[in-house]
Structure formats: C-alpha cells, structure tokens
Protein backbone atom coordinates (compact mmCIF):
# COMPACT_ATOMS: atom_id res chain seq x y z
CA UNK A 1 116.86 -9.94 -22.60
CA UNK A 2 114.16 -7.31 -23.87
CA UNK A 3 114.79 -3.59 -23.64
CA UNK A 4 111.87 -3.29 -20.92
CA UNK A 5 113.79 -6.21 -18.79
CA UNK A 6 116.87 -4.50 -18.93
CA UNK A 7 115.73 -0.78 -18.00
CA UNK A 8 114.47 -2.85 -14.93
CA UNK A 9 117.49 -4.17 -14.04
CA UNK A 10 119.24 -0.84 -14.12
CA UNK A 11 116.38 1.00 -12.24
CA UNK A 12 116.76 -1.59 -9.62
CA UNK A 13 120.78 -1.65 -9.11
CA UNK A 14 120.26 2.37 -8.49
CA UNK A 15 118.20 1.92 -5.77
CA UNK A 16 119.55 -0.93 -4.59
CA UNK A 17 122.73 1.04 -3.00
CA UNK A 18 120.11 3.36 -0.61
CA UNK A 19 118.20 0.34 0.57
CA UNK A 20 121.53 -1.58 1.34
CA UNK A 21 122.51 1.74 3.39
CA UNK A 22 119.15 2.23 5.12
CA UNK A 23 119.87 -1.48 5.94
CA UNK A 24 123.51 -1.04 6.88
CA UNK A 25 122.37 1.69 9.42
CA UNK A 26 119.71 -0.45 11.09
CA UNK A 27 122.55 -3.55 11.68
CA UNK A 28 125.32 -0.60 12.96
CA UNK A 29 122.59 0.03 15.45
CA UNK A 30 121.37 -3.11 16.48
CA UNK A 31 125.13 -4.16 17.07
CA UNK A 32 125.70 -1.20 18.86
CA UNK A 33 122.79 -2.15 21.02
CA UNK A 34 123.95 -5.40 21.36
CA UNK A 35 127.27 -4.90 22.99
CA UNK A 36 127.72 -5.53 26.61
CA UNK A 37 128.17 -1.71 27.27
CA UNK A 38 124.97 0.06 25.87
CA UNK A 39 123.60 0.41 28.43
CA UNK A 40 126.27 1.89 30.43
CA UNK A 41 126.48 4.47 27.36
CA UNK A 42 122.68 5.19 27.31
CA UNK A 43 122.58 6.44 30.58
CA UNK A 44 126.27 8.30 31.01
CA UNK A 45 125.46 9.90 27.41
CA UNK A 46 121.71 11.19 27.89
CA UNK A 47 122.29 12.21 31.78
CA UNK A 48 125.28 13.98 31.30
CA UNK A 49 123.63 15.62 28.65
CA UNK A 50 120.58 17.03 30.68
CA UNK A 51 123.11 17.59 33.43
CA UNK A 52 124.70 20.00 31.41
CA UNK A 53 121.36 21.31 29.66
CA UNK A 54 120.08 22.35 33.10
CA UNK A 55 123.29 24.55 34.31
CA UNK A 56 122.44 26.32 30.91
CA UNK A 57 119.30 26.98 31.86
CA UNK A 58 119.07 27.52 35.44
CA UNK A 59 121.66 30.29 34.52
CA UNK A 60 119.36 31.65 32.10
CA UNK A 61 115.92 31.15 34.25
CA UNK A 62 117.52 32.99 37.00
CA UNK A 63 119.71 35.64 36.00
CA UNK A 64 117.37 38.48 36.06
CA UNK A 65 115.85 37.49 39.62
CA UNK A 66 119.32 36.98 40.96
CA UNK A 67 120.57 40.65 40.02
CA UNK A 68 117.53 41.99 41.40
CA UNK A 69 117.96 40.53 45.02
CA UNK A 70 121.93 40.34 44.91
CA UNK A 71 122.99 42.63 41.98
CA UNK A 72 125.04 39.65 40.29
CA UNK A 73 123.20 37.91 37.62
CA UNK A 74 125.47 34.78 38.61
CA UNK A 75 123.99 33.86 42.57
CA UNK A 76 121.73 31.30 41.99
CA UNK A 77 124.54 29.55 38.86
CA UNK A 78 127.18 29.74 41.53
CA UNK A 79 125.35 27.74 44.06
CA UNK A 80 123.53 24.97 41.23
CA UNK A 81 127.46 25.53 39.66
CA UNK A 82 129.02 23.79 43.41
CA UNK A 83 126.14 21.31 43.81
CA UNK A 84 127.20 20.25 40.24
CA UNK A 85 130.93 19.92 40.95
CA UNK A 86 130.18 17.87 44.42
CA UNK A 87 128.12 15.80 42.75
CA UNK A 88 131.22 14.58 39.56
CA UNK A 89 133.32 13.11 41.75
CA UNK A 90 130.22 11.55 43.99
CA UNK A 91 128.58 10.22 40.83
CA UNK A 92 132.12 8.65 39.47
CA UNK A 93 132.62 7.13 42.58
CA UNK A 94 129.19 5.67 43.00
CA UNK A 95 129.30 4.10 39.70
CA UNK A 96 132.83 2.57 40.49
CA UNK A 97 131.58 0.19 43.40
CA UNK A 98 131.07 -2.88 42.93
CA UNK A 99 127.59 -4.45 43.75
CA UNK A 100 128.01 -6.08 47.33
CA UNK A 101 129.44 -2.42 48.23
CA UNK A 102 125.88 -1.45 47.30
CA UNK A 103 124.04 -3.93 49.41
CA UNK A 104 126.16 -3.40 52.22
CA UNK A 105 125.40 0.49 52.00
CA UNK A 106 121.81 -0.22 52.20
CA UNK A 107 121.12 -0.44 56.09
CA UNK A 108 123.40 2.52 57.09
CA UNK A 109 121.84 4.90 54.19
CA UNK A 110 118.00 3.64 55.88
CA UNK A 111 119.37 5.05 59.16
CA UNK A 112 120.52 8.06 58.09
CA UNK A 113 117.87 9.18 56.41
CA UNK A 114 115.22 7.87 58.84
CA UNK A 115 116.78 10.25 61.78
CA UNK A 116 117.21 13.15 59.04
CA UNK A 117 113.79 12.66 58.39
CA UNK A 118 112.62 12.68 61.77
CA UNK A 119 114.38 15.74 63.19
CA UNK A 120 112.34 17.96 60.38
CA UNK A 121 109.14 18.09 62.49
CA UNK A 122 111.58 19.03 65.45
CA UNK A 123 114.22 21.73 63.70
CA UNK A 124 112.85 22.19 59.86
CA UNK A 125 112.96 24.94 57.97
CA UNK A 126 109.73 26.31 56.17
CA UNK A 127 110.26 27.30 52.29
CA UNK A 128 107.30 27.79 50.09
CA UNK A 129 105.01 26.65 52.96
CA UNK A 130 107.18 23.47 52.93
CA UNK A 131 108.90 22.55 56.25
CA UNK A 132 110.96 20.26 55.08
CA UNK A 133 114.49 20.94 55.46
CA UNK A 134 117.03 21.32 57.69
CA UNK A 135 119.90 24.19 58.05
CA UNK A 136 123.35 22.35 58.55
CA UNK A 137 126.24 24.60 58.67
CA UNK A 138 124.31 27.80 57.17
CA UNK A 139 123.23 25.30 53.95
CA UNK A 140 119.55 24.09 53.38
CA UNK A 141 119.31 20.18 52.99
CA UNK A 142 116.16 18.46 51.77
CA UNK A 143 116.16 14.75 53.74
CA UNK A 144 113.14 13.59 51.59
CA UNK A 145 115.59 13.66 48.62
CA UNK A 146 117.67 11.33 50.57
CA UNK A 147 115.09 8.62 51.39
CA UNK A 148 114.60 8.09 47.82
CA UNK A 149 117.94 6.53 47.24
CA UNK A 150 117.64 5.27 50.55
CA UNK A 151 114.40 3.24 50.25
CA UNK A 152 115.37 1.87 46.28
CA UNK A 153 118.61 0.50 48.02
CA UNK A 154 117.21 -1.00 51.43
CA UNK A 155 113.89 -2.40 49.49
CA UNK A 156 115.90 -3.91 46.58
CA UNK A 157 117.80 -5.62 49.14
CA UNK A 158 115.47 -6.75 51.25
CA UNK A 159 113.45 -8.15 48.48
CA UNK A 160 116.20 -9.74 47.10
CA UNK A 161 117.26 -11.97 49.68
CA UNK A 162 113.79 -12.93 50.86
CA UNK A 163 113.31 -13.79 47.55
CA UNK A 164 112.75 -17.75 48.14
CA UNK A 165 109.73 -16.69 49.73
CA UNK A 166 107.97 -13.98 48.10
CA UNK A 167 105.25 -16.23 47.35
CA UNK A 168 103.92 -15.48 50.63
CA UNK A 169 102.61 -12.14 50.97
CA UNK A 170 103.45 -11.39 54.32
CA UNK A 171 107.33 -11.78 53.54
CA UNK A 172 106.42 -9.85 50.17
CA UNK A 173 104.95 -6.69 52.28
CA UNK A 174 106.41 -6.66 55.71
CA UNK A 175 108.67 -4.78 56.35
CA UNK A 176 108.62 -2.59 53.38
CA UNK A 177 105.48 -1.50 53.62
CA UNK A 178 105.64 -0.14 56.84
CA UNK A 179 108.95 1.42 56.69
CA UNK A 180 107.67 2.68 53.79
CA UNK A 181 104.66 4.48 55.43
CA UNK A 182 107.00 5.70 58.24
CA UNK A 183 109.21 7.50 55.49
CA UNK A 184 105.69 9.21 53.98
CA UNK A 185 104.57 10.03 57.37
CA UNK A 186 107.49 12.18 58.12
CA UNK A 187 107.56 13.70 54.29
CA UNK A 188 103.45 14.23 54.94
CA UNK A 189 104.18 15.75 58.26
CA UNK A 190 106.53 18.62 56.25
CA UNK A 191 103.28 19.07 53.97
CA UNK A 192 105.14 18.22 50.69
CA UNK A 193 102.73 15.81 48.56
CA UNK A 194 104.85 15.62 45.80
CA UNK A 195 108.29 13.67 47.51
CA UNK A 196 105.35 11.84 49.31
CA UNK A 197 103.44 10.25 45.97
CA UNK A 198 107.86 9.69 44.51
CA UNK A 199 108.13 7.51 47.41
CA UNK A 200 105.02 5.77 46.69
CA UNK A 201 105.87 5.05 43.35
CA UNK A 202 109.03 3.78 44.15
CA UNK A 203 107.24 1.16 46.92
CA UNK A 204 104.64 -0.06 43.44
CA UNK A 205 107.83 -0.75 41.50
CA UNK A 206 109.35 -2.55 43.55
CA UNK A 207 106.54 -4.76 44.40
CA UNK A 208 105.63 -4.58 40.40
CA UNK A 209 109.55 -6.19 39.63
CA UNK A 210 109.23 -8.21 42.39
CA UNK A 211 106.35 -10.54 40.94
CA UNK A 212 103.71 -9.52 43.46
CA UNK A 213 100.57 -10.99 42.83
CA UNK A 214 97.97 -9.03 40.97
CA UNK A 215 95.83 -9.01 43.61
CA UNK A 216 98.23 -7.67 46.21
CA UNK A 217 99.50 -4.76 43.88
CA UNK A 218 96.42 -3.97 43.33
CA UNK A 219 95.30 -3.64 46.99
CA UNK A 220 98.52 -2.06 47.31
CA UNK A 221 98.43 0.61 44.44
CA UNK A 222 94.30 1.47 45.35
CA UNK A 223 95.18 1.98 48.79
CA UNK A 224 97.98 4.35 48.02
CA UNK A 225 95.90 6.32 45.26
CA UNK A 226 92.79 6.50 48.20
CA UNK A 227 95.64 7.96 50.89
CA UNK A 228 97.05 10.09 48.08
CA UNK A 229 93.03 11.28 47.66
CA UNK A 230 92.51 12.43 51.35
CA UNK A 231 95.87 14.49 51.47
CA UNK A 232 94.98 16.17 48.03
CA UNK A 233 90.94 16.83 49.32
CA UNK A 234 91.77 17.88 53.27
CA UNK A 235 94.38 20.65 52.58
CA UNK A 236 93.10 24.08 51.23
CA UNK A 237 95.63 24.98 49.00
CA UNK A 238 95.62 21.26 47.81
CA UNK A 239 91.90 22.10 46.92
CA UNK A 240 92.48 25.20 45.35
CA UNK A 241 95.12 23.81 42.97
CA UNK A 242 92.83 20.77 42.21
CA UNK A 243 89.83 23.48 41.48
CA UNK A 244 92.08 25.63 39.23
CA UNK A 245 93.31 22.94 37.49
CA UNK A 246 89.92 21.24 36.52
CA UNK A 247 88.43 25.32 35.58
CA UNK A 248 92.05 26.30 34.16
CA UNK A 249 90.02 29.52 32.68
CA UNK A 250 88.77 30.95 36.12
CA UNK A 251 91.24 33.48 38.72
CA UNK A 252 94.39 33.62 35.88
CA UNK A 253 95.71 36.24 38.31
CA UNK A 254 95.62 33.82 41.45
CA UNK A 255 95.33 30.51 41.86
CA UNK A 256 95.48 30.29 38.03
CA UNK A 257 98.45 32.01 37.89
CA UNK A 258 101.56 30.06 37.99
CA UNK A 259 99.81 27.95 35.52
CA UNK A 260 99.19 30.17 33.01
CA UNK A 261 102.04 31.94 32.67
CA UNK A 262 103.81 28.62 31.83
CA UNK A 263 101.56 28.11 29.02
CA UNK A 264 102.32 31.51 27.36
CA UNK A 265 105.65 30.87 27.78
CA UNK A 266 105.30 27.43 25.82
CA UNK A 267 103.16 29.56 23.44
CA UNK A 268 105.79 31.98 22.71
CA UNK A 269 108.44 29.91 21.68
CA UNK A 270 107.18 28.46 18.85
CA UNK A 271 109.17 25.97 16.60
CA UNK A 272 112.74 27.01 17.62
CA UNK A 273 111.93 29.75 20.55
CA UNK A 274 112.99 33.25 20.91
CA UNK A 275 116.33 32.33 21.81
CA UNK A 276 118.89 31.41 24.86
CA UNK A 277 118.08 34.06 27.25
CA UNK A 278 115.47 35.80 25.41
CA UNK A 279 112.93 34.65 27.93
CA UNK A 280 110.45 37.24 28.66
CA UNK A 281 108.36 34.92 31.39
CA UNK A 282 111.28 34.80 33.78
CA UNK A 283 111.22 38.36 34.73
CA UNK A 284 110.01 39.60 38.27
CA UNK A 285 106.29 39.39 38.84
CA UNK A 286 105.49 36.99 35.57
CA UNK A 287 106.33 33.24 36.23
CA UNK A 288 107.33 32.34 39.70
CA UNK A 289 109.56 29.97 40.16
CA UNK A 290 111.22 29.75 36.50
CA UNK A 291 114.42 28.36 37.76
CA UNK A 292 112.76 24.97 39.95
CA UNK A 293 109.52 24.07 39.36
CA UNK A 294 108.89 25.36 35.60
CA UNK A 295 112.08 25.60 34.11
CA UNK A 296 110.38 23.59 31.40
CA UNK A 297 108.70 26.24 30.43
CA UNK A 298 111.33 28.25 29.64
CA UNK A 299 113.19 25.92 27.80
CA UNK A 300 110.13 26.12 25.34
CA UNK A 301 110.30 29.67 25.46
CA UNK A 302 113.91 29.98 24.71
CA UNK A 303 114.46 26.79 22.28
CA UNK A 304 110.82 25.99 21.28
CA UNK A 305 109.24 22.90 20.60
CA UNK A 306 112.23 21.49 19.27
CA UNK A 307 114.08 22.28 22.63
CA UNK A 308 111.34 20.16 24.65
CA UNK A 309 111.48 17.47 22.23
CA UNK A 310 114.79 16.78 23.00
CA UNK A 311 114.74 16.98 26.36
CA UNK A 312 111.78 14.40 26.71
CA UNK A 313 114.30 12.30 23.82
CA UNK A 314 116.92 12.44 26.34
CA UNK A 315 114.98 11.44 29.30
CA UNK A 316 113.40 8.52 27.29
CA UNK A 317 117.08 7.53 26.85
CA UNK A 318 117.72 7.27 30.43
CA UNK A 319 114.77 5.63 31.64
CA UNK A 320 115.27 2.84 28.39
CA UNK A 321 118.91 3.04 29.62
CA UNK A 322 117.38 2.02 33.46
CA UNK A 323 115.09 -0.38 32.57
CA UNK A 324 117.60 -2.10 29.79
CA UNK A 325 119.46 -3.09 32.61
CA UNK A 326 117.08 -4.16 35.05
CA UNK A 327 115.63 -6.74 32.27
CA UNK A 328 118.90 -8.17 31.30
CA UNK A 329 120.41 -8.91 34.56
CA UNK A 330 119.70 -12.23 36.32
CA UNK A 331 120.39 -10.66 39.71
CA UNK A 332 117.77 -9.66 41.59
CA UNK A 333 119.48 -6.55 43.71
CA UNK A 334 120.43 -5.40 40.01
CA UNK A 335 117.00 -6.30 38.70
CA UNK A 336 114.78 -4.19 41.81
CA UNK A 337 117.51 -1.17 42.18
CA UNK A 338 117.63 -0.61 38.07
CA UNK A 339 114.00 -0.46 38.26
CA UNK A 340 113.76 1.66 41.43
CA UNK A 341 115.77 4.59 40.10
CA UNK A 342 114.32 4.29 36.80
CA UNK A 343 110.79 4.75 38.28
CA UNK A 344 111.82 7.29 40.32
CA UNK A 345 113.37 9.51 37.88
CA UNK A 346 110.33 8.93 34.95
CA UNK A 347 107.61 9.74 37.43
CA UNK A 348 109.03 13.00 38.75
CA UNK A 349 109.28 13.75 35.08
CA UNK A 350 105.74 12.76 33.86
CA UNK A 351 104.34 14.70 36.73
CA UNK A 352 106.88 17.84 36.29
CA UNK A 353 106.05 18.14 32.35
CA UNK A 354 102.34 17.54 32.65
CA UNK A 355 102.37 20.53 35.74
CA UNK A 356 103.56 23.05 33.28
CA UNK A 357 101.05 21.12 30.43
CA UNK A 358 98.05 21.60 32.48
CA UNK A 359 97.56 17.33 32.19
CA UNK A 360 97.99 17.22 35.85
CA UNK A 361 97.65 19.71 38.90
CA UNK A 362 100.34 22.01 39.88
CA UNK A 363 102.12 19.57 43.41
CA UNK A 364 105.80 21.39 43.58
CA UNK A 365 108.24 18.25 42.02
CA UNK A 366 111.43 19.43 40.30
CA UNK A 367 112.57 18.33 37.10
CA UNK A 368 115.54 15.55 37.79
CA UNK A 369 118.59 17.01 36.77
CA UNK A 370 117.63 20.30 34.82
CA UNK A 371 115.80 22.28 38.16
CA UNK A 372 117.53 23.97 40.71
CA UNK A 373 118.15 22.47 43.90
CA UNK A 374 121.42 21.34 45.25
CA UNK A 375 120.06 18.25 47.53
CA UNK A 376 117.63 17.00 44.40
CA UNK A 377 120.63 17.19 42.06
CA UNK A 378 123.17 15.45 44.54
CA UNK A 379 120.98 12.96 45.17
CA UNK A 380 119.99 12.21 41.28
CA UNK A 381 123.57 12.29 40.45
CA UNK A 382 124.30 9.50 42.95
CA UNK A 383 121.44 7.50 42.07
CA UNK A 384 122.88 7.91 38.07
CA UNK A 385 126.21 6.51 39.61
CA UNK A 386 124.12 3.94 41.36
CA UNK A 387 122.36 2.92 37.80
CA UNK A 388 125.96 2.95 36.38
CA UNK A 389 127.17 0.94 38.57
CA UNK A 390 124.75 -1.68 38.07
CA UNK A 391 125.34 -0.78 34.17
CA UNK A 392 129.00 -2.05 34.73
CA UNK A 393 127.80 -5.37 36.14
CA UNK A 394 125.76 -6.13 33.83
CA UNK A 395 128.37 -5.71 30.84
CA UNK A 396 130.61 -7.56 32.88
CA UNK A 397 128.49 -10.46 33.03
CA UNK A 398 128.42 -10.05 29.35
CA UNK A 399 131.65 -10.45 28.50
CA UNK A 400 132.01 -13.40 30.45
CA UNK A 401 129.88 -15.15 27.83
CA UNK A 402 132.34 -17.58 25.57
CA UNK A 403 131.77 -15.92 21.98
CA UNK A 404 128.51 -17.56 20.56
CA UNK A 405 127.33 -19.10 23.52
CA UNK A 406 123.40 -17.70 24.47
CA UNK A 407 122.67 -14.52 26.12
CA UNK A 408 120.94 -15.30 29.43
CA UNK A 409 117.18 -14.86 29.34
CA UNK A 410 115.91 -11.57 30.90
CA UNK A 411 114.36 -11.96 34.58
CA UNK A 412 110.35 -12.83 34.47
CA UNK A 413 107.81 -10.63 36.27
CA UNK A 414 107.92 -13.09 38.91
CA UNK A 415 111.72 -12.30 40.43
CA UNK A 416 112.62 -15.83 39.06
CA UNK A 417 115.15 -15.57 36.59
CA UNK A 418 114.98 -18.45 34.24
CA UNK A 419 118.39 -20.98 33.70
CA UNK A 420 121.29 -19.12 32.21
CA UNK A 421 120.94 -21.92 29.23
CA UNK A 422 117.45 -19.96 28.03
CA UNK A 423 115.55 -23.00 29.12
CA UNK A 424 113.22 -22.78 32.56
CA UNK A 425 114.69 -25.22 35.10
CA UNK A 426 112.98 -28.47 35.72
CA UNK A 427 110.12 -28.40 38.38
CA UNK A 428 111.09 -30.16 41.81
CA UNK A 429 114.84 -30.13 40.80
CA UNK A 430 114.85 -33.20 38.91
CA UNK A 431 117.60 -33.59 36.60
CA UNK A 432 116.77 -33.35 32.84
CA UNK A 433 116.19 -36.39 31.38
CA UNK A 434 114.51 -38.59 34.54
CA UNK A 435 111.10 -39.43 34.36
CA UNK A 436 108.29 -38.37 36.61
CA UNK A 437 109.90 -41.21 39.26
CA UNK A 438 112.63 -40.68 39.33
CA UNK A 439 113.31 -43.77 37.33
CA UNK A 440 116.30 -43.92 34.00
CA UNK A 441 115.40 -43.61 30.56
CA UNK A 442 115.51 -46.00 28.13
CA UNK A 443 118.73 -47.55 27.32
CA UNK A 444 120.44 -45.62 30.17
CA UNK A 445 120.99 -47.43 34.13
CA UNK A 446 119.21 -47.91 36.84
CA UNK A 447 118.47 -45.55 39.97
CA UNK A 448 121.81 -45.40 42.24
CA UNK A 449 124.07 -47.67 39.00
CA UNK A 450 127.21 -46.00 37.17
CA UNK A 451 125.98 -44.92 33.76
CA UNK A 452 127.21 -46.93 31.04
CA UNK A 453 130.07 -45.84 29.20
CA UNK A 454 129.18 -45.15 25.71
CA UNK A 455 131.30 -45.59 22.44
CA UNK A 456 131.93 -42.44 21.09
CA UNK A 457 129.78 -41.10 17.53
CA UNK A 458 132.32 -41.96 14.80
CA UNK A 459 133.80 -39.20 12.86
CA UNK A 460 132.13 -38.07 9.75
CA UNK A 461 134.11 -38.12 7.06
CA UNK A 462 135.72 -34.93 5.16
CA UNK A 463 133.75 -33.37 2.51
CA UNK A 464 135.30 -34.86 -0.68
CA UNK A 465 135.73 -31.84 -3.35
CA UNK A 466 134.40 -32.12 -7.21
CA UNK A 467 137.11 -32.28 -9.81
CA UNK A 468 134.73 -32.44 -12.49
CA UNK A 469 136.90 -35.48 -13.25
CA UNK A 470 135.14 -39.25 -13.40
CA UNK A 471 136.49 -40.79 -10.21
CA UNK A 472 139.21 -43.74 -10.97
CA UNK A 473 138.27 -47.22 -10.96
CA UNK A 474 139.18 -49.21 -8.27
CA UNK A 475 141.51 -51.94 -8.74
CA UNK A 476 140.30 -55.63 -7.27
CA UNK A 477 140.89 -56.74 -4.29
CA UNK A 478 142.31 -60.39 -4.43
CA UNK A 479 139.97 -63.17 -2.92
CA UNK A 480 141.39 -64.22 0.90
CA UNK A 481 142.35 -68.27 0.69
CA UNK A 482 140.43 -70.05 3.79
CA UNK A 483 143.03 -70.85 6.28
CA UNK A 484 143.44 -74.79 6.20
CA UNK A 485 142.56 -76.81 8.80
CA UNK A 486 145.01 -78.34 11.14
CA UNK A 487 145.43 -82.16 12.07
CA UNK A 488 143.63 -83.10 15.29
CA UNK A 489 146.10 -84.24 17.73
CA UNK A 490 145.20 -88.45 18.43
CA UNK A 491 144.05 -89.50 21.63
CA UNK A 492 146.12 -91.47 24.10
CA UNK A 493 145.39 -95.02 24.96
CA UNK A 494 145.75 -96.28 28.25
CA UNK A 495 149.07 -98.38 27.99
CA UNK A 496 150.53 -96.78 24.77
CA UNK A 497 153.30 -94.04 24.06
C-alpha cells in the first residue's frame, strides 16, 4: 500500500468513531420511540413539565398585583397552588381507568355539563365582561371548560359505535352537530368567542379522524368559519379588537394597549431575558392580565427567547405525544378521543401565542396548563389523564404482540382500521384465496368439500460444514439379486387328486 493510501486509511478510522456515535444516538432514539410506552412518556414528561413551568410563573406574573390588593405577594400562587394539588390525584386517577370506564363516563359527563351550561344565562357571574361562570360554594367555576372534555368523550363515542355507517352523512352529522351547536349557543350566550371557536375545533377533528367526506368537512368547516365571522363583525368590542389588530400602530394607549405592552415585554427579554422575576411589564397599570391571558409574554421577558422556545418544544411534545397515539391504535374511541384532546390543547395554544405575537387578534383563551385559572387547569389535567389513559392502552396492545410478529397498521383517514396482519381485508368478506365466485383454486376442493389433506414440505437438510478436507469416497453398494420366480401351482383336473 502507498503512503497516500495509508494516510487515508488512518484519516478515515478517526472519524469513523464520531459517525458510528452520531449513528448510535439516532438507533437509541428510534428504539426508544419504538417501545410500547413512548407515548405514555411523551405526554407525562412534557405536561408535567409545563405544569410545573406555569406555577413558576403564575407566581412570578402575579406577585406584585397580589400584594397590592391583598398585601401577600402569595394570593393568586395559593389559589393556582390548590387547583394544582386537586388536579394530581384527579389526573392519576383518570389515567388509571381503563377504556370502557371512559365510554361509559361519556353520557353522564354530556349531562352535567349541558345543565351547568344552561344555568349561566340564569345565575352567571360576569368577569371581564364575560358571564360565564357560576359561584358554587363562594368558588368561581367556568362550565365551558367542562364541555370540552365533555363533548371529545360523548362525540368519540358516538362516532365510534356508529361507525358501520358513517358513510352516510346523516349518521356522520346528527347528533353531533346539533348538540354541538347547543353547547356554542350557551358559551355564545356568556359572550366568550374564544371557548366558543375551542369547541368548534374540537367538532372539525372529530369529523376530520372520522373519515368525513371532503365535501361534508368542508361544508362543515366554511359554515363554522362564516358563524365565527358574524360573532367577530356584530359585537363592538369584537370590532375594535379586529380594527386594532389589522392598524396595530393606531390608539397604543387603548384598544392597542394590551397588545403592545406584550410585545415590549417579548422585546425586552432578549436571548436569555432579564431574569425570573425581573419582569418589569407585570407591574400595576403596564400589562393587564400578565398572570392569564399573556403570561407568555412574560416568560419572554423573564427567560427570553430561549424560554419561549422551550415552551413551544414542550407543547410540540404533547400534541406529537396525542396524536402518536391516536395513529397507532386500531380502536376507534382511542383513535377520535386522542385526537380530540390533542386538537383541543394545540389550538388554544396557536391562538394564545399568536395573541401576544400580534398573528391573530386579541379573543381572551388561556394558555393550557401555564395560565391561571383553576377550572381551565382542572379540566386540562383530566383531559392529560384522559390522553394517558388511552396512552396505557395502546402500550398494552403492544406488548401483546409475540416478539417479531408485525406492528398493526395505523388507522386510515377513513375510521377503518386496516387487518391487524398489515394487509387491507378482502372486499365483500371473501376469504383469501377464493376467486371472484366464490369458486376453489386450482388444485384445492370444491365449494362445500373437505380440503384435501396435504403431505407435509419435507425437511431441508442441515447445512453441512467445510472441513477444507476432500470428502471420502463412498464405498459400493452391492448389486440386489432379482428375487426368483416361484413354481406355478398345476391346475386340477376334473377326476384327479
């Protein structure tokens, strides 16, 4: 070998040990995807993470306003502080019940919320213009946070057992759709838009993982976005926000307002932000409502861009987490109510970021998990015990498997899970193998005959091993004699012996 071919060869055995770890690291984490249980990880990791994230921060969005009005900088932490330890023990036990638990939950949680959500016209209570809560036992409970979880688990089960005939469209819509619209009526009538376009979304998704038609979603989806229209364009403050949001220059100190002060407060915190409770926007008469509605914007005040970017990485983990598990499971309760949550949760967090961006216009939707609120964080929590739940089954179902036998196939777009062999089943239930009549293939028996018994394959023979050695000759076999004939036996005669 030349001196060129050999400096060659070294140069490439000292790289080769980084590639074979860049390459080691991408197989640890495609195994660790692969295990029955990443999913169930996924979610319990990045939610308990943001869980956490936002008793941090609704401490530090709300300590200043809290001593002002109560002289403890602890009021509003005490009360997120009791939500949050209500909701542990509701979130471990919601993720501990088993599916048909679930199902049979769904009816009795549709009641509930329905007459919850039908007294607030009657006895709410107005907050923020909103009158959409009620006062039980001296403590303020939202009902529209309720008939989220409600409507995921009623629609998924609905759908899921009329799901032999989905194909018609009346079966597909009714009733959903109008239960649906009753639940938005009585949100609409408490004049909060925001809960009301959440429960929208979760109606398209589970139509979308359904398999409805094209057509019908569509119809479905432009009739929602026209009704979501006229609410936005026949409310004055609705106006006003849409008008301030498209001239975000014009009134800063009014309509403008609440809006702009969330951008400086982006703006100030730079790359790694001016520190955990540093925030300068949360004082009295800057931002107004740091602690709910734009707590976002203090965490990029406080921890910068690299604080948001995490935050949005952790929420990407969850809804992954979500959706992971409504694509791998052949069942379609698991399939609809993964998908449900999962759509739930990522809208009110598109449309909660992109409020405090400027992408969209300011509608009042908290940010799941991190905001204050102690029905929208009891609710989320059992809705993340819900998705665990579902997490479990499905890495149940996975270890069921015999060890290199196929993972099943995920669930199509049209609610028709294909065969758990990989392999769609054959059309008009034929078994595989029959012809187009019904009729046996070649070789095999006729319609309504036992099959044949067949010989069985004979048994290959063992690999023989090289010696290296020339194979001994074989000795010959001596040639078999003919067996000699016998003597034919002579015939009687009549008369003889």
């Amino acid at each position: 070998m030349t001196a060129r071919g050999e400096s060659v060869e070294r140069a490439g055995r000292r790289r080769t040990p980084g590639l074979e770890d860049g390459r080691g690291l991408v197989a640890s984490v495609r195994a660790m995807l692969a295990r029955p249980s990443a999913s169930y990880v996924i979610v319990l990791a990045s939610a308990g993470l943001l869980m956490l994230l936002g008793l941090v921060m609704v401490l530090s969005a709300s300590s200043v306003d809290s001593y002002l009005r109560t002289r403890s900088s602890f009021t509003e932490f005490r009360k997120q502080a009791m939500f949050f330890a209500i909701g542990v023990p509701v979130l471990v036990v919601a993720s501990r019940l088993p599916v048909r638990v679930w199902r049979v939950l769904a009816y009795p949680a549709l009641l509930v919320a329905g007459v919850m959500l039908a007294l607030v016209p009657f006895m709410g209570h107005e907050v923020n213009g909103n009158t959409n809560w009620l006062v039980i036992g001296g403590i303020q409970v939202q009902p529209s946070e309720a008939a989220k979880l409600a409507l995921v688990l009623w629609g998924a089960d609905l759908l899921a057992r009329k799901e032999r005939l989905l194909d018609q469209w009346k079966h597909l819509l009714a009733p959903l759709l109008p239960v649906g619209a009753a639940f938005l009526l009585f949100v609409l009538l408490g004049q909060d838009l925001g809960t009301a376009l959440v429960l929208m979304a979760i109606v398209l998704a589970l139509l979308f993982f359904a398999g409805a038609p094209f057509r019908v979603f569509a119809m479905v989806m432009a009739a929602g976005s026209a009704g979501a229209v006229w609410l936005a364009v026949t409310h004055p403050t609705r106006v006003e926000r849409i008008i301030s949001w498209t001239q975000p220059s014009t009134d800063p100190m009014s309509t403008n307002f609440q809006a702009t002060h969330g951008k400086f407060a982006l703006g100030t915190g730079g790359w790694t932000g001016v520190g955990l409770g540093g925030s300068r926007e949360k004082w009295p008469g800057l931002l107004p409502e740091a602690q709910n509605d734009f707590i976002f914007a203090i965490i990029g005040e406080e921890l910068g861009l690299i604080g948001t970017l995490l935050v949005l990485a952790l929420f990407g983990a969850l809804c992954y987490g979500g959706l992971r598990v409504a694509m791998r499971t052949q069942d379609s309760f698991v399939r609809l109510a993964a998908a449900g949550v999962t759509i739930w949760i990522a809208f009110q967090t598109l449309v909660n970021i992109g409020a405090v961006l400027g992408v969209v216009p300011v509608i009042g939707i908290p940010l799941p998990l991190v905001s204050a609120g102690g029905s929208a964080l009891l609710t989320t929590m059992a809705a993340i015990g819900l998705l665990l739940a579902l997490a479990r089954d499905e890495a149940r179902r996975g270890r069921r498997l015999p060890a290199g036998a196929p993972r099943p196939r995920a669930a199509g777009m049209s609610g028709r899970p294909d065969s758990p062999t990989g392999r769609p089943a054959a059309a008009g239930g034929r078994a595989r193998g029959t012809g187009a009549s019904g009729s046996a293939p070649p070789g095999g028996a006729a319609p309504g005959e036992p099959e044949p018994r067949r010989r069985p394959s004979p048994r290959p023979a063992a690999p023989v091993r090289s010696t290296g050695r020339p194979a001994p000759a074989s000795r010959p076999q001596p040639a078999r004699r003919p067996p000699e004939p016998r003597p034919a036996p002579s015939p009687r005669t009549a008369g003889g012996r």
